[in-house]
PDB file of N, CA and C in Angstrom:
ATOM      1  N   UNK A   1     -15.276  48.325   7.683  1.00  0.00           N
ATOM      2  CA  UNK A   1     -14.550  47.394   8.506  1.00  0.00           C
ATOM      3  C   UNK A   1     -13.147  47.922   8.810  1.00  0.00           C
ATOM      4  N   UNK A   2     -12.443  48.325   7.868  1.00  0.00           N
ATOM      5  CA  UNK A   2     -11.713  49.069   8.355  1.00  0.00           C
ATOM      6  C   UNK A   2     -11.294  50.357   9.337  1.00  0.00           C
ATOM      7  N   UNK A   3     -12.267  50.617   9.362  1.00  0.00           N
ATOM      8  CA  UNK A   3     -12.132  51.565  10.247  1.00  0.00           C
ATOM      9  C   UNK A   3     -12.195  50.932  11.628  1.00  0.00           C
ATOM     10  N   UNK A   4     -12.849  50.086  11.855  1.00  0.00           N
ATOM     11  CA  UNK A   4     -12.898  49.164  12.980  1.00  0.00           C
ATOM     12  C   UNK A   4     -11.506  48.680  13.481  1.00  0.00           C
ATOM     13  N   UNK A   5     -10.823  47.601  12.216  1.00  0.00           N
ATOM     14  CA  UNK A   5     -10.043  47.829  12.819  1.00  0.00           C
ATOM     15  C   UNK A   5      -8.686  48.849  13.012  1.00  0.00           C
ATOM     16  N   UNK A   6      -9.054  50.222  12.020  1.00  0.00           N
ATOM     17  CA  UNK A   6      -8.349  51.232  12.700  1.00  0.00           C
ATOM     18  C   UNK A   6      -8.210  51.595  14.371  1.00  0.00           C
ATOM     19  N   UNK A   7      -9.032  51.496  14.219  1.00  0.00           N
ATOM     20  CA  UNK A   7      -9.626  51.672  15.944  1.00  0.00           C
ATOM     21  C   UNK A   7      -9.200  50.810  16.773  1.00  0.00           C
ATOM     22  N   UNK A   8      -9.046  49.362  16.471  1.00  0.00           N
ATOM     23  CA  UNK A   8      -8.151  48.893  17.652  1.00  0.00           C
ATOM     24  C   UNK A   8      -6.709  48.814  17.328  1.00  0.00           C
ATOM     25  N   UNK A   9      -6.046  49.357  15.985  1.00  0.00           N
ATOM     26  CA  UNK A   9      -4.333  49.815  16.047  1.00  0.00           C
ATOM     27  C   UNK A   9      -4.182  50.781  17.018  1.00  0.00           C
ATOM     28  N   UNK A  10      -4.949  51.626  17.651  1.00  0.00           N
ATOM     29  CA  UNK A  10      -4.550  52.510  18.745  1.00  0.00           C
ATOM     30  C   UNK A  10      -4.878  51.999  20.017  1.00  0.00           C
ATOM     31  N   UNK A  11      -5.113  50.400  20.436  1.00  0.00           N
ATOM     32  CA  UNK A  11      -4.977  50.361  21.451  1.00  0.00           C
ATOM     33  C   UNK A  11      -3.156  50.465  21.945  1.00  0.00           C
ATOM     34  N   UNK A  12      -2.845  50.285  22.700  1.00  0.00           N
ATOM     35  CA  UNK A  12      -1.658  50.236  23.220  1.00  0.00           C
ATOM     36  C   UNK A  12      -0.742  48.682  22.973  1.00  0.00           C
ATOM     37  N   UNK A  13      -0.107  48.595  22.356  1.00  0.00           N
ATOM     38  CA  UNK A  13       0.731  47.373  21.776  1.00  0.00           C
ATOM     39  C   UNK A  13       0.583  47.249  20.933  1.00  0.00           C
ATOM     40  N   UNK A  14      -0.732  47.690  20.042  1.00  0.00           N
ATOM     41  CA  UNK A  14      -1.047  46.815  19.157  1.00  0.00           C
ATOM     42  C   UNK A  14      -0.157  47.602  17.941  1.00  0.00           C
ATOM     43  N   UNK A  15      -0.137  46.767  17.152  1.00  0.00           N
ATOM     44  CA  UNK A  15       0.742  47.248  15.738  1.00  0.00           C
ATOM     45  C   UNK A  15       0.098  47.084  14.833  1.00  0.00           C
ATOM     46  N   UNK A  16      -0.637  46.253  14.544  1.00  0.00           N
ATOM     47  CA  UNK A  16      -2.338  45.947  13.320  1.00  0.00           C
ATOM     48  C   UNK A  16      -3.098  45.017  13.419  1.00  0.00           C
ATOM     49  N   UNK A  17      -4.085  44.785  12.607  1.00  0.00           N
ATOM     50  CA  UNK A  17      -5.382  44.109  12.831  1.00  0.00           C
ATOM     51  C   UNK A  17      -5.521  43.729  11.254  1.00  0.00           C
ATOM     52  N   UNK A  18      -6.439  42.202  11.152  1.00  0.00           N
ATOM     53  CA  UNK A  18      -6.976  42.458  10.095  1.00  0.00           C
ATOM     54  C   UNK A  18      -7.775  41.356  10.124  1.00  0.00           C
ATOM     55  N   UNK A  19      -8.744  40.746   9.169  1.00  0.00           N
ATOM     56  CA  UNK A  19      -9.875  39.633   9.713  1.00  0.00           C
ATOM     57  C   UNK A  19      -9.397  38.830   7.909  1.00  0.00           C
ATOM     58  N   UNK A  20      -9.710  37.567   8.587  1.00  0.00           N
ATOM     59  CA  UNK A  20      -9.180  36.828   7.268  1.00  0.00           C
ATOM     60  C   UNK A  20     -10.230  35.791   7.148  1.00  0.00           C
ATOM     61  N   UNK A  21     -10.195  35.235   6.119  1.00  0.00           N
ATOM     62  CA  UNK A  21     -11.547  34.183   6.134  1.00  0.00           C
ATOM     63  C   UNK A  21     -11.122  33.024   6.753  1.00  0.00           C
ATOM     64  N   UNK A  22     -11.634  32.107   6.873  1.00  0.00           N
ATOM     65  CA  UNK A  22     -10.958  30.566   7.577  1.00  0.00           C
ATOM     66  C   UNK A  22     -10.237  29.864   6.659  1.00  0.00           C
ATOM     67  N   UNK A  23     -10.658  29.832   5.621  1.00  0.00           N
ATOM     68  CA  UNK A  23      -9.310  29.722   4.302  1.00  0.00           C
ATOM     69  C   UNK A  23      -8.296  30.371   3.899  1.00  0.00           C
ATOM     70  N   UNK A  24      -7.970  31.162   4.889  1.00  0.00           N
ATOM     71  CA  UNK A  24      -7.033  32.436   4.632  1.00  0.00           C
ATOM     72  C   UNK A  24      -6.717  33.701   3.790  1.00  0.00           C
ATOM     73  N   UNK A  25      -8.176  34.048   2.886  1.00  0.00           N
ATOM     74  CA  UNK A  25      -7.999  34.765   2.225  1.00  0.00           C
ATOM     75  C   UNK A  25      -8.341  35.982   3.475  1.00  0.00           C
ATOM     76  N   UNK A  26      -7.398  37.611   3.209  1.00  0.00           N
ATOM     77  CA  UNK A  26      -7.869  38.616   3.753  1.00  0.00           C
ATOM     78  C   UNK A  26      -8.900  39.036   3.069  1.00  0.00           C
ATOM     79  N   UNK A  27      -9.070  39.703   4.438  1.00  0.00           N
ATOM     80  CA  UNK A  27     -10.391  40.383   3.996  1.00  0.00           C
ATOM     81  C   UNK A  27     -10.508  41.855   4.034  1.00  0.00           C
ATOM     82  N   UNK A  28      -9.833  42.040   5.089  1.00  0.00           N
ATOM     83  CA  UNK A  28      -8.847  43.938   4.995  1.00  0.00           C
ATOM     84  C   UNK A  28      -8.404  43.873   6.393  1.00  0.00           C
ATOM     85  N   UNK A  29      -7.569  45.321   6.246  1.00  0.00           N
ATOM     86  CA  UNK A  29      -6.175  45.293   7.264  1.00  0.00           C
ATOM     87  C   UNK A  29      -6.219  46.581   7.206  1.00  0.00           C
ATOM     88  N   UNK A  30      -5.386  46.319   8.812  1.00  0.00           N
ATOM     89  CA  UNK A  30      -4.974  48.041   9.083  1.00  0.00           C
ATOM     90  C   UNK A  30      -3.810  47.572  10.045  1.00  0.00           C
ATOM     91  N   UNK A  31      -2.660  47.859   8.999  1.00  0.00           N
ATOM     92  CA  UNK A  31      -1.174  47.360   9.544  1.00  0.00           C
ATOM     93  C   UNK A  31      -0.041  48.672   9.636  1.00  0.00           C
ATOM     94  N   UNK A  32       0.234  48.399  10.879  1.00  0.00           N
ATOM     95  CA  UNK A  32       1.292  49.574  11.092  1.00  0.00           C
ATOM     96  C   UNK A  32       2.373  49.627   9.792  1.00  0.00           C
ATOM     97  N   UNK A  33       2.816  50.849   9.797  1.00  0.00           N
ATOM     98  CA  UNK A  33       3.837  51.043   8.835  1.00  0.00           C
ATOM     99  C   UNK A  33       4.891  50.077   8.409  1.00  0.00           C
ATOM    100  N   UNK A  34       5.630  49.180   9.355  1.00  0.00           N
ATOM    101  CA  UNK A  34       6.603  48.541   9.292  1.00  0.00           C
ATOM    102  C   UNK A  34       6.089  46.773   8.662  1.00  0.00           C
ATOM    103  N   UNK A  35       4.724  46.694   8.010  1.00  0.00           N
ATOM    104  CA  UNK A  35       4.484  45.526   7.892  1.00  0.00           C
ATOM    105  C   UNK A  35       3.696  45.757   6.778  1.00  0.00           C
ATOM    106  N   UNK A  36       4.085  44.651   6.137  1.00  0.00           N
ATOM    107  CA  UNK A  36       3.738  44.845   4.636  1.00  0.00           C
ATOM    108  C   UNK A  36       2.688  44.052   4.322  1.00  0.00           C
ATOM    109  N   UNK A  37       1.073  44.414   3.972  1.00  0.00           N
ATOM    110  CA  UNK A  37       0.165  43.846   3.666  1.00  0.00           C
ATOM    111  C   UNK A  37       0.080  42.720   2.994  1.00  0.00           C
ATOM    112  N   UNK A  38       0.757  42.321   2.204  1.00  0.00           N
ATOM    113  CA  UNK A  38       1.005  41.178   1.414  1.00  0.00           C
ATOM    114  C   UNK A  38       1.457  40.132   2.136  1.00  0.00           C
ATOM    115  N   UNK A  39       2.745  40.633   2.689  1.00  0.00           N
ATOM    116  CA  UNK A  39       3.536  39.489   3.143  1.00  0.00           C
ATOM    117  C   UNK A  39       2.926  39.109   4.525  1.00  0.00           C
ATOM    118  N   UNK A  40       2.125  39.945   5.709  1.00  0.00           N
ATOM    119  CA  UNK A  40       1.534  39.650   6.322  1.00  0.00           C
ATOM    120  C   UNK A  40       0.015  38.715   6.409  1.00  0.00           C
ATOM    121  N   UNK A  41      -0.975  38.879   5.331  1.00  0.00           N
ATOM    122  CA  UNK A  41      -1.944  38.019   4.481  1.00  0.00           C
ATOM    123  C   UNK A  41      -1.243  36.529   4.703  1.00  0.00           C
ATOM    124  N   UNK A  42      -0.088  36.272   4.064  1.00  0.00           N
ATOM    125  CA  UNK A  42       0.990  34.933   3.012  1.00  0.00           C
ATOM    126  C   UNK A  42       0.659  34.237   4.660  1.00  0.00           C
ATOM    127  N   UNK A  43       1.783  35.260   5.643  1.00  0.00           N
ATOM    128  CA  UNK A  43       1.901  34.628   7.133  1.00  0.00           C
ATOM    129  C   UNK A  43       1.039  34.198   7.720  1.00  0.00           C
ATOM    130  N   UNK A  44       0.074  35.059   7.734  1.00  0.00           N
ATOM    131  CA  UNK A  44      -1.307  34.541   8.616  1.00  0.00           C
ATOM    132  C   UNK A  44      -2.078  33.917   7.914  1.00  0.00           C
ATOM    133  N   UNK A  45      -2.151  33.566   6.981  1.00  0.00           N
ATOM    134  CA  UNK A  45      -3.500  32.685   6.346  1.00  0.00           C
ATOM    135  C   UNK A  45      -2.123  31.005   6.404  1.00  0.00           C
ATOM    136  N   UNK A  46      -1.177  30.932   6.246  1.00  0.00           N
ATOM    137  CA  UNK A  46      -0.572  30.300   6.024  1.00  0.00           C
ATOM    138  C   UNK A  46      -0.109  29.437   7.621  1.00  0.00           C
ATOM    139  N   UNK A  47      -0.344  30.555   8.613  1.00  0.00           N
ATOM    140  CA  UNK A  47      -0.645  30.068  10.188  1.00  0.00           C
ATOM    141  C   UNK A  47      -1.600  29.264  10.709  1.00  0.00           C
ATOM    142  N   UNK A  48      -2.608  29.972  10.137  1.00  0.00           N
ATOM    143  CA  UNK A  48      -3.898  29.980  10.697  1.00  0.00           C
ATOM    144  C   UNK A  48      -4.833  28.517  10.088  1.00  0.00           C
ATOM    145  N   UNK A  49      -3.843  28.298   8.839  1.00  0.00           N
ATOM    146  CA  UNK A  49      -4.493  26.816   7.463  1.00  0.00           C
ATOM    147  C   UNK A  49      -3.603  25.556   8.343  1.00  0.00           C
ATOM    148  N   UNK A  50      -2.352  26.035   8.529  1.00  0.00           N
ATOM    149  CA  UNK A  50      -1.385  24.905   9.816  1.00  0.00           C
ATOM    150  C   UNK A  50      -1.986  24.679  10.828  1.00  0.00           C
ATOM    151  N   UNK A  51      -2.802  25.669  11.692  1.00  0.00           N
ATOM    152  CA  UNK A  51      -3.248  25.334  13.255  1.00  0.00           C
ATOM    153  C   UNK A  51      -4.742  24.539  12.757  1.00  0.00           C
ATOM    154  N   UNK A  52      -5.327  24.984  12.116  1.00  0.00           N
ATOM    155  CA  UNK A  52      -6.560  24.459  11.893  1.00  0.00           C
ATOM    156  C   UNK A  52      -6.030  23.001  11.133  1.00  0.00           C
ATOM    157  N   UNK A  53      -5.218  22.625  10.519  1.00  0.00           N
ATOM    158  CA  UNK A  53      -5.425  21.104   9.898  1.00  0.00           C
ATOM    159  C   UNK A  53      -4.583  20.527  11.023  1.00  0.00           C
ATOM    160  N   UNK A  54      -3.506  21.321  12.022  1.00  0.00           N
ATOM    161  CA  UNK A  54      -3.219  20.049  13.004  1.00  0.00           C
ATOM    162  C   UNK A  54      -4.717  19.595  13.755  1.00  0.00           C
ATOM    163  N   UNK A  55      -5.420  20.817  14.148  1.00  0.00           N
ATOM    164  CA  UNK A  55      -6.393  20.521  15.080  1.00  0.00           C
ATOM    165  C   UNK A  55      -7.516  19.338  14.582  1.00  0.00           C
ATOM    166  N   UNK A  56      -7.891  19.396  13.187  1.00  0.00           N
ATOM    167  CA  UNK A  56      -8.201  18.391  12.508  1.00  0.00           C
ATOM    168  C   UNK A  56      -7.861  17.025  12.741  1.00  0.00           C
ATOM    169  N   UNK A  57      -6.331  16.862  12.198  1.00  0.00           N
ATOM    170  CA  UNK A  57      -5.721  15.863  12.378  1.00  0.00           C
ATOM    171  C   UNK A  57      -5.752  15.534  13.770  1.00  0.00           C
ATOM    172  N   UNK A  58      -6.123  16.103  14.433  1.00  0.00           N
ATOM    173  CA  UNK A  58      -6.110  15.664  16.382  1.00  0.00           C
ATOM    174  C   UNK A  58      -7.331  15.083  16.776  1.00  0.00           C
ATOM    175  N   UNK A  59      -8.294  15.222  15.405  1.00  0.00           N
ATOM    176  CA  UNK A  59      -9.619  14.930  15.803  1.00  0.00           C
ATOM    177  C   UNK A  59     -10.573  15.721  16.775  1.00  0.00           C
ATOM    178  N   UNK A  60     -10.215  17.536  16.536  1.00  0.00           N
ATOM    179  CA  UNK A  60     -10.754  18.637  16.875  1.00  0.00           C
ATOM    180  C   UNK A  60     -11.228  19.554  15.844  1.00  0.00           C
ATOM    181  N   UNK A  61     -11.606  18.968  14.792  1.00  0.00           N
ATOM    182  CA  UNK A  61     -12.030  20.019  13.654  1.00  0.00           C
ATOM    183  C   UNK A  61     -12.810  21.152  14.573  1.00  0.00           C
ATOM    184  N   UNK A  62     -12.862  22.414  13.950  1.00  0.00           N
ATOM    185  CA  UNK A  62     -13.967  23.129  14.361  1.00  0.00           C
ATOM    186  C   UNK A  62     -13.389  23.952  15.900  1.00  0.00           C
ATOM    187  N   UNK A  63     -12.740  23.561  16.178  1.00  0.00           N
ATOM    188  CA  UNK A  63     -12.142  23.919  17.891  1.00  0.00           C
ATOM    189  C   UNK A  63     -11.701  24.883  18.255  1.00  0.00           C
ATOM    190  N   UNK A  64     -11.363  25.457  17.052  1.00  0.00           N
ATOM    191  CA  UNK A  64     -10.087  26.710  17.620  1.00  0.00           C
ATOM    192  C   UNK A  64     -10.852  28.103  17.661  1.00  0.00           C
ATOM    193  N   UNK A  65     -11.169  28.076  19.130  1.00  0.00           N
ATOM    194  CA  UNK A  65     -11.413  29.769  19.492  1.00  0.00           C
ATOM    195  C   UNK A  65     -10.951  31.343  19.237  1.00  0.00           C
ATOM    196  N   UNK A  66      -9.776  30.392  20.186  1.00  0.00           N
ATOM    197  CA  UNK A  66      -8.229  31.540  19.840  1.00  0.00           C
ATOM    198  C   UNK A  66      -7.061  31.045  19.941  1.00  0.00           C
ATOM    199  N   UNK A  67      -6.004  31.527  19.312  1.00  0.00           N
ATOM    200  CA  UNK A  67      -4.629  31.350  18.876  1.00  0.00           C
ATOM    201  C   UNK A  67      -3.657  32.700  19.190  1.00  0.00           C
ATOM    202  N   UNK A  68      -2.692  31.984  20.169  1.00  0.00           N
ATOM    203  CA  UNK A  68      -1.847  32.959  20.738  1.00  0.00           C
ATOM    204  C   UNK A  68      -0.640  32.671  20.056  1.00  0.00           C
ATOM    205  N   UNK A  69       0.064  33.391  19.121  1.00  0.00           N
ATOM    206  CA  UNK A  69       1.371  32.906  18.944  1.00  0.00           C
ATOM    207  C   UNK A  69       2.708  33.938  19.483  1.00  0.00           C
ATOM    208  N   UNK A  70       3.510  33.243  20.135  1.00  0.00           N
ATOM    209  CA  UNK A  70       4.571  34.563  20.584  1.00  0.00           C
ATOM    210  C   UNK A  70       5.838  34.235  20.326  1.00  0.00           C
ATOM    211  N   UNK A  71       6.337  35.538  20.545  1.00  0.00           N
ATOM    212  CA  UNK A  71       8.145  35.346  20.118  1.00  0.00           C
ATOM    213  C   UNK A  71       8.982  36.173  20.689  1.00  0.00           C
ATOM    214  N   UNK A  72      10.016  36.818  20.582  1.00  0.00           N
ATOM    215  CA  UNK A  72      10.476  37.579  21.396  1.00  0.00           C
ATOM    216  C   UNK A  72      10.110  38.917  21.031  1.00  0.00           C
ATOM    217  N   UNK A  73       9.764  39.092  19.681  1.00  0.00           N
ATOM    218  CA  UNK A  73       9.504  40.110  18.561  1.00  0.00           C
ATOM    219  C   UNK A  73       8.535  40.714  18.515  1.00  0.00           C
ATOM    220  N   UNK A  74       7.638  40.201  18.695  1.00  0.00           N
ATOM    221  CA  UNK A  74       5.800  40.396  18.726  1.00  0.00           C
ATOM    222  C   UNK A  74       4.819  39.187  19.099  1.00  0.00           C
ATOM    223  N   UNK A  75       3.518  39.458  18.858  1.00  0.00           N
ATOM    224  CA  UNK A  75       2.662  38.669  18.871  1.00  0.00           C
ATOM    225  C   UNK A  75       1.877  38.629  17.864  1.00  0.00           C
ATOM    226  N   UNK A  76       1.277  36.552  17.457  1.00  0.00           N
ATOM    227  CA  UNK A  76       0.308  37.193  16.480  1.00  0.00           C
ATOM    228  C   UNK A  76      -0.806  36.401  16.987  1.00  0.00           C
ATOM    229  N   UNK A  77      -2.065  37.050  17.285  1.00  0.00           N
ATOM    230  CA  UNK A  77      -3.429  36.665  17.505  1.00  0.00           C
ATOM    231  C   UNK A  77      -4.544  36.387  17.336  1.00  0.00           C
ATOM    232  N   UNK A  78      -4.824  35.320  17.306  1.00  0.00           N
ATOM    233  CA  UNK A  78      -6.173  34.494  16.056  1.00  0.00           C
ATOM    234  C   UNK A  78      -7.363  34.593  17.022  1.00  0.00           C
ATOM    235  N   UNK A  79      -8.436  34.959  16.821  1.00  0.00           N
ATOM    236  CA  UNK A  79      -9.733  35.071  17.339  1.00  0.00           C
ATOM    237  C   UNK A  79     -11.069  34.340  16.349  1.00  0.00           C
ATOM    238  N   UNK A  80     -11.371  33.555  16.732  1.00  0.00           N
ATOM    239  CA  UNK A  80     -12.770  33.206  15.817  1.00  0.00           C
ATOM    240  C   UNK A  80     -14.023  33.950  15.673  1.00  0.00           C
ATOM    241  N   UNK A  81     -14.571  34.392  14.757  1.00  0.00           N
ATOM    242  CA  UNK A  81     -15.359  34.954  14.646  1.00  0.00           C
ATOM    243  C   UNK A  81     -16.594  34.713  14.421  1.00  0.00           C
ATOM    244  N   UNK A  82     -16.561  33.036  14.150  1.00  0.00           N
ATOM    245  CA  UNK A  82     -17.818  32.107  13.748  1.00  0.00           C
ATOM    246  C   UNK A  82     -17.602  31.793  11.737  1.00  0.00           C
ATOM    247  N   UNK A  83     -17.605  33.137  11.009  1.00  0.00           N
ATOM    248  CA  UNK A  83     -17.289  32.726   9.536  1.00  0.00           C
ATOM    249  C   UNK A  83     -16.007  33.665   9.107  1.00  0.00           C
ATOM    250  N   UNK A  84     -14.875  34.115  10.244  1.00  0.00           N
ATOM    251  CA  UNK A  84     -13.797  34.565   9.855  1.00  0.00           C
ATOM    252  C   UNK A  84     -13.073  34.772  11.192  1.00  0.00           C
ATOM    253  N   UNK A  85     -11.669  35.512  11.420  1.00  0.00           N
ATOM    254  CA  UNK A  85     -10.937  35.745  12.445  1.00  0.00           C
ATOM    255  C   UNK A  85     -10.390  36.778  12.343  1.00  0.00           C
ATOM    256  N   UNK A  86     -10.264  37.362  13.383  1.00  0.00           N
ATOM    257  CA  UNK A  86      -9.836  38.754  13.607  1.00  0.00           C
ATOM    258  C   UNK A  86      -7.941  38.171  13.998  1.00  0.00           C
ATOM    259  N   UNK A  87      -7.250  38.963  13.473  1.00  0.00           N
ATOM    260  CA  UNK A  87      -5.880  38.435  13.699  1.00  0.00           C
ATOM    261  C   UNK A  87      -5.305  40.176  14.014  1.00  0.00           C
ATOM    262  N   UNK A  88      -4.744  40.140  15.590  1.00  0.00           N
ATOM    263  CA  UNK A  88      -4.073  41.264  16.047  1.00  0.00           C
ATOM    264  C   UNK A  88      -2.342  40.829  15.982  1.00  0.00           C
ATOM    265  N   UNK A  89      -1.437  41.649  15.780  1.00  0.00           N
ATOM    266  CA  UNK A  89      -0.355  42.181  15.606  1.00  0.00           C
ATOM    267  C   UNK A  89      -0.302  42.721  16.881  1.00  0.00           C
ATOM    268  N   UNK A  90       0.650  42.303  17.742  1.00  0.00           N
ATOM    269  CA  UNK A  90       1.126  42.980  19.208  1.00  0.00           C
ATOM    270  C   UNK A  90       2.625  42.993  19.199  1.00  0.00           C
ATOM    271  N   UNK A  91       2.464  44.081  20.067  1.00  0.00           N
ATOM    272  CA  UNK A  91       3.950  43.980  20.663  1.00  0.00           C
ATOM    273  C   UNK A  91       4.621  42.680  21.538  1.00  0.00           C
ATOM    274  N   UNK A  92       5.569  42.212  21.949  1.00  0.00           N
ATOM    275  CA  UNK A  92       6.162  41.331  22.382  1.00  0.00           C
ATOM    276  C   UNK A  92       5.250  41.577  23.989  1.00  0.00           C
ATOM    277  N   UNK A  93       5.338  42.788  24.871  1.00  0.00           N
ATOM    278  CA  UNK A  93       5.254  42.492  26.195  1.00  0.00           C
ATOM    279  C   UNK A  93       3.580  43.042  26.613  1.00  0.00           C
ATOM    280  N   UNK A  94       3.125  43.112  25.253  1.00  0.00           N
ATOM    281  CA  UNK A  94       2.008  43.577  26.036  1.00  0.00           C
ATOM    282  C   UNK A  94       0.909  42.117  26.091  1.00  0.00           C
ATOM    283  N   UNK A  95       0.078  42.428  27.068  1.00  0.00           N
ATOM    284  CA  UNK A  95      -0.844  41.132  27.464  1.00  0.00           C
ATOM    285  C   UNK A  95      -2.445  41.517  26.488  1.00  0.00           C
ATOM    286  N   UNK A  96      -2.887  40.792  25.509  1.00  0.00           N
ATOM    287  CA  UNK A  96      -4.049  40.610  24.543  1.00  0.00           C
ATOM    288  C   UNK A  96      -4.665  39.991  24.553  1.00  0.00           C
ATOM    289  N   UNK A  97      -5.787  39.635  25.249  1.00  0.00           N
ATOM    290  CA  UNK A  97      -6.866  37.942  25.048  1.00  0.00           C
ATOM    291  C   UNK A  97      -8.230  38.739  24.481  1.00  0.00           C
ATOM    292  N   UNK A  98      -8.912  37.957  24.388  1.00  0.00           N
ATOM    293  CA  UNK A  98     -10.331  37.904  24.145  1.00  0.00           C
ATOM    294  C   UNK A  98     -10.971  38.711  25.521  1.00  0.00           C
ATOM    295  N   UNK A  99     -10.494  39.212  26.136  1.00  0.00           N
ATOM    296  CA  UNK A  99     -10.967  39.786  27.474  1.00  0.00           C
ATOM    297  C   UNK A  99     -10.882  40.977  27.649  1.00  0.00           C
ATOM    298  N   UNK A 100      -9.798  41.635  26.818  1.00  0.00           N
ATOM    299  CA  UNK A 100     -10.170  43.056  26.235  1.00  0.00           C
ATOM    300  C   UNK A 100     -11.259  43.692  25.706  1.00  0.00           C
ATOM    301  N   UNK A 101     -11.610  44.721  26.073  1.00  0.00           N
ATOM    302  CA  UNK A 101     -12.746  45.407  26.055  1.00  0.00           C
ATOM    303  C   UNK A 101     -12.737  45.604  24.765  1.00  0.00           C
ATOM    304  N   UNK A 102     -11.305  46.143  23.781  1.00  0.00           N
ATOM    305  CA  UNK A 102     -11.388  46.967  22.345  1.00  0.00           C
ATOM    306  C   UNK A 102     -11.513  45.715  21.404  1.00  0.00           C
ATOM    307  N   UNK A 103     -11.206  44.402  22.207  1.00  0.00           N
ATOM    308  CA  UNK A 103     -10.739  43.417  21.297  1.00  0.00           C
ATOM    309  C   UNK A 103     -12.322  42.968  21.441  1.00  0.00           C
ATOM    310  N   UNK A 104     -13.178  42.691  22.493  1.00  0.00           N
ATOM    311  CA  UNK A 104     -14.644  42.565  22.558  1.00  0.00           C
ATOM    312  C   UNK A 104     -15.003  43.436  20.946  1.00  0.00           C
ATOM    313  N   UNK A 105     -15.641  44.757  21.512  1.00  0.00           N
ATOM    314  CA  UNK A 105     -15.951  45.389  20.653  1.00  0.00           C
ATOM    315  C   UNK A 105     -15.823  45.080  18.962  1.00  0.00           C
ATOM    316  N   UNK A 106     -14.351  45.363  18.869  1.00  0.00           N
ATOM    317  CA  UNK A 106     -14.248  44.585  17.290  1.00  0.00           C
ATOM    318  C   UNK A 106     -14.737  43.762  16.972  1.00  0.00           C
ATOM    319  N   UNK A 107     -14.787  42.460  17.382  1.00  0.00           N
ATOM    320  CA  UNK A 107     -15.325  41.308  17.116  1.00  0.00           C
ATOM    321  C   UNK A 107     -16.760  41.445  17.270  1.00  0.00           C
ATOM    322  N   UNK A 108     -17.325  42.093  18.002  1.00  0.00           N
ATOM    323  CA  UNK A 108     -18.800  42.246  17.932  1.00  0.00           C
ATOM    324  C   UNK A 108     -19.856  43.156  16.706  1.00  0.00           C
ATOM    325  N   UNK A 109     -18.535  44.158  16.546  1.00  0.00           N
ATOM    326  CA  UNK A 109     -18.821  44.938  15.387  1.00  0.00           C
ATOM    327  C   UNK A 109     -18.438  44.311  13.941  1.00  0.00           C
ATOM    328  N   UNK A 110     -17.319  43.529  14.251  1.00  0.00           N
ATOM    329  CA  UNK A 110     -17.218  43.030  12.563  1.00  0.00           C
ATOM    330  C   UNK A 110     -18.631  41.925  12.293  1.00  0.00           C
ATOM    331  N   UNK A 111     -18.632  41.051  13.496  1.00  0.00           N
ATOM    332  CA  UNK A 111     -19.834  39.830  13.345  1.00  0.00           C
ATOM    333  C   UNK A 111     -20.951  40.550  12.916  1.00  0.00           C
ATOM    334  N   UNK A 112     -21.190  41.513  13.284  1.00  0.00           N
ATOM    335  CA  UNK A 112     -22.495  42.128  12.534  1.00  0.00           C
ATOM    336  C   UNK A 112     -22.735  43.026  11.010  1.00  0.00           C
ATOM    337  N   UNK A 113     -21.067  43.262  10.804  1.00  0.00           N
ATOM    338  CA  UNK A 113     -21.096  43.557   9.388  1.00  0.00           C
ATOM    339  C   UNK A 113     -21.466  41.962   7.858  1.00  0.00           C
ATOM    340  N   UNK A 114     -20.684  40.903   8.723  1.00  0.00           N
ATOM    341  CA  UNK A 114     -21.363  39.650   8.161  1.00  0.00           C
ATOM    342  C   UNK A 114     -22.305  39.775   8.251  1.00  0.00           C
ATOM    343  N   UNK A 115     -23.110  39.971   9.367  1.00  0.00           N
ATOM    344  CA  UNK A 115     -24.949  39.504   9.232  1.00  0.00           C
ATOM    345  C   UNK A 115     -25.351  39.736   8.321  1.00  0.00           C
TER     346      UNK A 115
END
């Protein structure tokens, strides 16, 4: 799996990848130099447990596809995977959806390492 998402840190913006469970535990990462595995895990499982219990509380359990979060700094990007999420690390100006070809791929390749 990692290597997978090695493979999409070289798209262009991207700065790392890593797939986390829906409870936020990681599951592995491939994070550019400047970001520290730990403290990145804390952030995103700790994001990702906030967006999912507002959506709850909204009376949308279950809803969340994808999650765009931005700043002036970077981006961080939640993708559902069905029993985990792929979470990309971007640069501030580059454009990332689910409509990317590398970001396809990953997600198609990790879903089948679950199977």
């Amino acid at each position: 799996m990692r290597e997978i998402l090695e493979d999409l840190k070289q798209e262009k913006g991207v700065i790392g990848s890593m797939v986390i469970t829906p409870d936020g535990i990681m599951v592995s990462a491939a994070l550019g130099p400047d970001l520290e595995e730990d403290r990145m895990a804390a952030i995103v499982s700790s994001l990702l447990v906030a967006v999912r219990r507002c959506l709850t509380e909204l009376s949308a359990p279950g809803s969340l596809s994808s999650c765009s979060l931005s700043a002036r700094q970077g981006k961080i990007l939640f993708f559902d995977m069905e029993n985990s999420f792929l979470v990309v690390v971007a640069e501030a100006g580059v454009r990332l959806d689910s409509s990317v070809q590398s970001i396809r791929e990953a997600i198609t390749k990790i879903k089948s390492r679950f199977n």
